[in-house]
Protein backbone atom coordinates (compact mmCIF):
# COMPACT_ATOMS: atom_id res chain seq x y z
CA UNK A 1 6.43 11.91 -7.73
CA UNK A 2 3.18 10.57 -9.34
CA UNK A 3 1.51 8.17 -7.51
CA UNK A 4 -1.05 5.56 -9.08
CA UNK A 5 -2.93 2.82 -7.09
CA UNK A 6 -3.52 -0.71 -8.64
CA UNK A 7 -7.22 -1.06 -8.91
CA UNK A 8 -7.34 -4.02 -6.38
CA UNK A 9 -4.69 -1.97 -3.77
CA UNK A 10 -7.36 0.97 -4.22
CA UNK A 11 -10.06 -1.69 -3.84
CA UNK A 12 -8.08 -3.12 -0.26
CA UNK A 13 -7.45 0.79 1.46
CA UNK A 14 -11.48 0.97 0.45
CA UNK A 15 -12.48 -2.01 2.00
CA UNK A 16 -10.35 -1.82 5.01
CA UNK A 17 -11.40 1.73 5.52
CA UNK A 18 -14.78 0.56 5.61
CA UNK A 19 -13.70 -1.95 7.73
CA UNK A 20 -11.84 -0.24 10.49
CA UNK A 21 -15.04 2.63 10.47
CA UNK A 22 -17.78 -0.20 11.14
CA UNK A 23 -15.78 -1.46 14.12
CA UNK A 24 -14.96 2.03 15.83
CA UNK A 25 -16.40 5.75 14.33
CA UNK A 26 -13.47 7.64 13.02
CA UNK A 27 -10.83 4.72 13.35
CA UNK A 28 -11.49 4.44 9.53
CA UNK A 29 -10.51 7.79 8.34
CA UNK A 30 -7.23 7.08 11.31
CA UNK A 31 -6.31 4.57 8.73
CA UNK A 32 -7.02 6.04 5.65
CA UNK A 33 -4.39 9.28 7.10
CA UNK A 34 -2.17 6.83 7.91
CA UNK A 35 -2.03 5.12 4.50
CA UNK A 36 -1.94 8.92 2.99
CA UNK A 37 0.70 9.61 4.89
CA UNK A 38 3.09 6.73 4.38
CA UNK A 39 2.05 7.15 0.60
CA UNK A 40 3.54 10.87 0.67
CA UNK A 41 6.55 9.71 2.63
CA UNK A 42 6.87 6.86 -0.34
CA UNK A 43 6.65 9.05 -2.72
CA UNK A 44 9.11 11.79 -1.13
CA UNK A 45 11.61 8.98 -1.04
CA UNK A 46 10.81 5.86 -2.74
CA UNK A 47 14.07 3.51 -1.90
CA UNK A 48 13.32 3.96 1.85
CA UNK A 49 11.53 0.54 2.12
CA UNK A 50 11.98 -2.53 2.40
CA UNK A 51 13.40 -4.40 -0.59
CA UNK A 52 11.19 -7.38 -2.32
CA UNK A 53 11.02 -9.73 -5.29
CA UNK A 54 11.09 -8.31 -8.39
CA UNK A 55 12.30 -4.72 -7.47
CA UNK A 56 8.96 -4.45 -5.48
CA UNK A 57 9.53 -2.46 -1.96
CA UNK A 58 7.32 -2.50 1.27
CA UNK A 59 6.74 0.21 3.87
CA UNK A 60 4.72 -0.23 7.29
CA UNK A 61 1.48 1.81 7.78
CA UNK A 62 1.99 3.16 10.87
CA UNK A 63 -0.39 1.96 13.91
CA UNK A 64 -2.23 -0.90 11.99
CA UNK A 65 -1.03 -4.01 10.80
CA UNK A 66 -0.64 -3.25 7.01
CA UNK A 67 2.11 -2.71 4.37
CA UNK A 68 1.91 -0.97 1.19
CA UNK A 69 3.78 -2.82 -1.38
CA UNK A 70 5.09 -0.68 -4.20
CA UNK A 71 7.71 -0.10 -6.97
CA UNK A 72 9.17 3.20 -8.01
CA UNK A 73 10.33 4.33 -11.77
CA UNK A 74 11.62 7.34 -13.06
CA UNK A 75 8.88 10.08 -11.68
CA UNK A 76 6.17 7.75 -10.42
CA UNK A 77 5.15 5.43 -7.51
CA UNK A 78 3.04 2.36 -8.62
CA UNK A 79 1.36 0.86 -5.39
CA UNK A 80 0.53 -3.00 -5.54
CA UNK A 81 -1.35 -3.52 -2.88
CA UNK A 82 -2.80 -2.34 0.81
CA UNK A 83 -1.87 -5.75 2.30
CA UNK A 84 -2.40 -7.50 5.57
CA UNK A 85 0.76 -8.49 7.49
CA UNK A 86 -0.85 -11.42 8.65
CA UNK A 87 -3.13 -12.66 5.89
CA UNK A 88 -2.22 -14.27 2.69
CA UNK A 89 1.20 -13.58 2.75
CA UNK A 90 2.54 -12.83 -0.45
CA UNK A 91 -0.87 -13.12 -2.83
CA UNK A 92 -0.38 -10.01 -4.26
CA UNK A 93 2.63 -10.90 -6.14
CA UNK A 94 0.62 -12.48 -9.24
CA UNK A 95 0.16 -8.79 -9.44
CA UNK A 96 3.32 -8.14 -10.78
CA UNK A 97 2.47 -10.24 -14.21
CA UNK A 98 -1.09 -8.30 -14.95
CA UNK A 99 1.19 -5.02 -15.44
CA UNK A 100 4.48 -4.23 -15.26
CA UNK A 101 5.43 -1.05 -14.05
């Protein structure tokens, strides 16, 4: 499957990448695997997470507290968002109305 990142979700991994290296050398690229990771396993089998509003799904990124929020359609995987479990819960659903997927 084709996967495409919403320009804020790319802007998120980015940020928390940058993040996660500032606090501990190479604990940024451990999260950036792990989001590449889960990413291949979403698109290898897109129904495998957790349902959400508006046929939106949710998978865990292993070993840090973040869920990739996504929605699959025919041959691709659009990703919403790199989104903190504990932070803002739910803000990236006004997502869903600046392109539908």
């Amino acid at each position: 499957m084709d996967v495409e990142f919403h320009p804020s979700a790319r802007a998120e991994l980015d940020a928390s990448v940058d993040f996660y290296e500032s606090r501990l050398k190479g604990l940024g690229l451990r999260f950036l695997a792990a989001v590449e990771e889960i990413t291949e396993r979403i698109a290898a089998s897109p129904r495998a997470g957790s349902s959400l509003a508006e046929g939106f799904r949710k998978r865990l990124v292993p070993g840090f507290p973040f869920s990739i929020i996504y929605r699959s359609s025919g041959k691709r995987v659009y990703l919403l968002a790199v989104a903190h479990q504990h932070r803002r819960p739910g803000y990236w659903s006004r997502r869903t109305r600046e392109r539908k997927s």
